[in-house]
Protein backbone atom coordinates (compact mmCIF):
# COMPACT_ATOMS: atom_id res chain seq x y z
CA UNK A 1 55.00 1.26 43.64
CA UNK A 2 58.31 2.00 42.03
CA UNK A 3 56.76 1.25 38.64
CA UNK A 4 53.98 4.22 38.75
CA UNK A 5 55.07 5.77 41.73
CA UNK A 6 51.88 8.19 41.85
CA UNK A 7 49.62 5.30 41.83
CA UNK A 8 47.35 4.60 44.63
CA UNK A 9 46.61 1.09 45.46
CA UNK A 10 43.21 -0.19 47.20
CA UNK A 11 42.19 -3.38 48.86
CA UNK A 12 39.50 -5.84 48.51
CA UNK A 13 39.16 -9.47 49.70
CA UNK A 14 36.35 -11.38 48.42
CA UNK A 15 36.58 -14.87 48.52
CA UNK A 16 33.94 -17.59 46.98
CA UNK A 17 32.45 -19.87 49.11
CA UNK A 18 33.45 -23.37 47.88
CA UNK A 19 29.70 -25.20 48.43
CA UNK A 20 27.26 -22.19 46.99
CA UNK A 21 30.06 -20.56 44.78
CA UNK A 22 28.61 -16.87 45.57
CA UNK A 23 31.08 -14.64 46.49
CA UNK A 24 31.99 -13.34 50.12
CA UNK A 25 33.29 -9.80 50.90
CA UNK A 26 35.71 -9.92 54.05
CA UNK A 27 37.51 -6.51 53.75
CA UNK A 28 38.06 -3.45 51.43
CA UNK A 29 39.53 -0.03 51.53
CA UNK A 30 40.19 2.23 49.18
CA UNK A 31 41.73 5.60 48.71
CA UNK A 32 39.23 7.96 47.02
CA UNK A 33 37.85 6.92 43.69
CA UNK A 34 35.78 9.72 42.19
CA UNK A 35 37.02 10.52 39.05
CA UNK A 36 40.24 7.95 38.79
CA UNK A 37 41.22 4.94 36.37
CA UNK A 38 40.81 2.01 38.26
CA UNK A 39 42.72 -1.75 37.64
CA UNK A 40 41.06 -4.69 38.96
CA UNK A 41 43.14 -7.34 39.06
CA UNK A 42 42.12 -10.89 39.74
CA UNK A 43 44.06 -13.89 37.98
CA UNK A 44 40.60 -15.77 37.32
CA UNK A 45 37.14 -14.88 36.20
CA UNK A 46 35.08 -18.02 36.61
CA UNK A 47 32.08 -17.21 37.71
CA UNK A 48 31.96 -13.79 37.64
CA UNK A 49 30.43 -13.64 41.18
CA UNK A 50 33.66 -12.21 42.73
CA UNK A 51 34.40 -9.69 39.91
CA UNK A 52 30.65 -8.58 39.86
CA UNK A 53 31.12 -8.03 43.60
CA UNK A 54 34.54 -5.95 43.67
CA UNK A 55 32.95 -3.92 41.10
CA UNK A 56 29.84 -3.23 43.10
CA UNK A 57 31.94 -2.16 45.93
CA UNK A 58 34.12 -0.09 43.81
CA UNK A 59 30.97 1.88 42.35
CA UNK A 60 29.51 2.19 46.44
CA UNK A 61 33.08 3.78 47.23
CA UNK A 62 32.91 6.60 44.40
CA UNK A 63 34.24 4.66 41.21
CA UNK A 64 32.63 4.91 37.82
CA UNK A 65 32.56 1.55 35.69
CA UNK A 66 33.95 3.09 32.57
CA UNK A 67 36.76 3.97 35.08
CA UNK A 68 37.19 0.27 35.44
CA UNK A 69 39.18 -1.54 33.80
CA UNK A 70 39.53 -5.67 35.19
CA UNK A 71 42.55 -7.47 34.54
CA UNK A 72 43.13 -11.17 34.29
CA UNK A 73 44.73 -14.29 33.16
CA UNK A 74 42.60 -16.69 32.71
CA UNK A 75 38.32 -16.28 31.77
CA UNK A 76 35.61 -18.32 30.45
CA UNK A 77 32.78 -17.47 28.47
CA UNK A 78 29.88 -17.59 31.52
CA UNK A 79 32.14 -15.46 33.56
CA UNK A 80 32.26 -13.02 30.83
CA UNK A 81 28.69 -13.06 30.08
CA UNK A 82 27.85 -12.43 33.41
CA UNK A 83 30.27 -9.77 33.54
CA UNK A 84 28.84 -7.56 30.67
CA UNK A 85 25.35 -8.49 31.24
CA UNK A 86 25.76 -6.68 35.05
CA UNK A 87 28.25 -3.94 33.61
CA UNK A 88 28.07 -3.30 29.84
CA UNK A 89 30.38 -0.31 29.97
CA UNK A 90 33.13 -2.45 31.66
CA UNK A 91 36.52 -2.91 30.09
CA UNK A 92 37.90 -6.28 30.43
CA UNK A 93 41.54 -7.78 29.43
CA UNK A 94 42.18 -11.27 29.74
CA UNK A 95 45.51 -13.17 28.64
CA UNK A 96 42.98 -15.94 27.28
CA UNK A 97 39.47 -17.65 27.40
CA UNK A 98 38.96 -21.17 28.30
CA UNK A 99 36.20 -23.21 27.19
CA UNK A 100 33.65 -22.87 30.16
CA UNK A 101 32.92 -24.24 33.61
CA UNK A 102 32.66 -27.64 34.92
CA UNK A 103 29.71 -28.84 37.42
CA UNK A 104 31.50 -27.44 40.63
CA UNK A 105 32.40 -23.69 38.87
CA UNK A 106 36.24 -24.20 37.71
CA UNK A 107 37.32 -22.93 34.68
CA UNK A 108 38.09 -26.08 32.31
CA UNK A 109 40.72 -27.02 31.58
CA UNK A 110 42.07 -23.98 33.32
CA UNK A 111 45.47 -24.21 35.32
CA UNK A 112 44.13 -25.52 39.30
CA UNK A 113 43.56 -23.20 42.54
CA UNK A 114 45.80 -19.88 41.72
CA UNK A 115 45.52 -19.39 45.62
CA UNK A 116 47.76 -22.71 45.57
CA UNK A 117 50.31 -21.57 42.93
CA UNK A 118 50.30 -17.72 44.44
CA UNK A 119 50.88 -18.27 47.71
């Protein structure tokens, strides 16, 4: 990174199956966590599911959650509930909170499927 060159940067892909909504963990790697400030970065916290998850497998590779801090632009209340109920010692920054979830699990009003606008 030419921003914080010393940074290390990790990978994890979890992606949430569209018909149960639970989140699926296809890859991660890491560089080693003990003892390091970690960003999580996601763009959405819906759920929670997928952030719960990446956290779990950040803590099973060496991280500590008040290491953690998860990033993103867009979160609703349940997802943030769910959050701090799993992981009270979590920091979380969000640019702002929606009102909640509709019946399939998308943030309302929200701004449609980030993978579609990202990639």
């Amino acid at each position: 990174s030419t921003i914080v060159p010393e940074a290390l940067v990790g990978k994890i892909l979890i992606q949430r199956n569209e018909n149960t909504a639970e989140p699926m963990l296809f890859y991660s790697k890491f560089p080693n966590l003990i003892n390091k400030k970690i960003y999580l970065l996601d763009p959405m916290l819906a759920t929670g599911g997928s952030a719960i998850a990446a956290i779990k497998e950040l803590i099973s590779n060496g991280a500590n959650v008040k290491n953690i801090v998860f990033l993103n632009v867009i979160a609703c209340p349940e997802g943030l509930d769910n959050i701090f109920r799993e992981f009270p010692d979590i920091t979380v920054v969000t640019g702002c909170i929606d009102e909640g979830l509709n019946d399939k699990k998308y943030i309302i009003p929200g701004l449609g499927d980030y993978g579609d606008r990202f990639y």
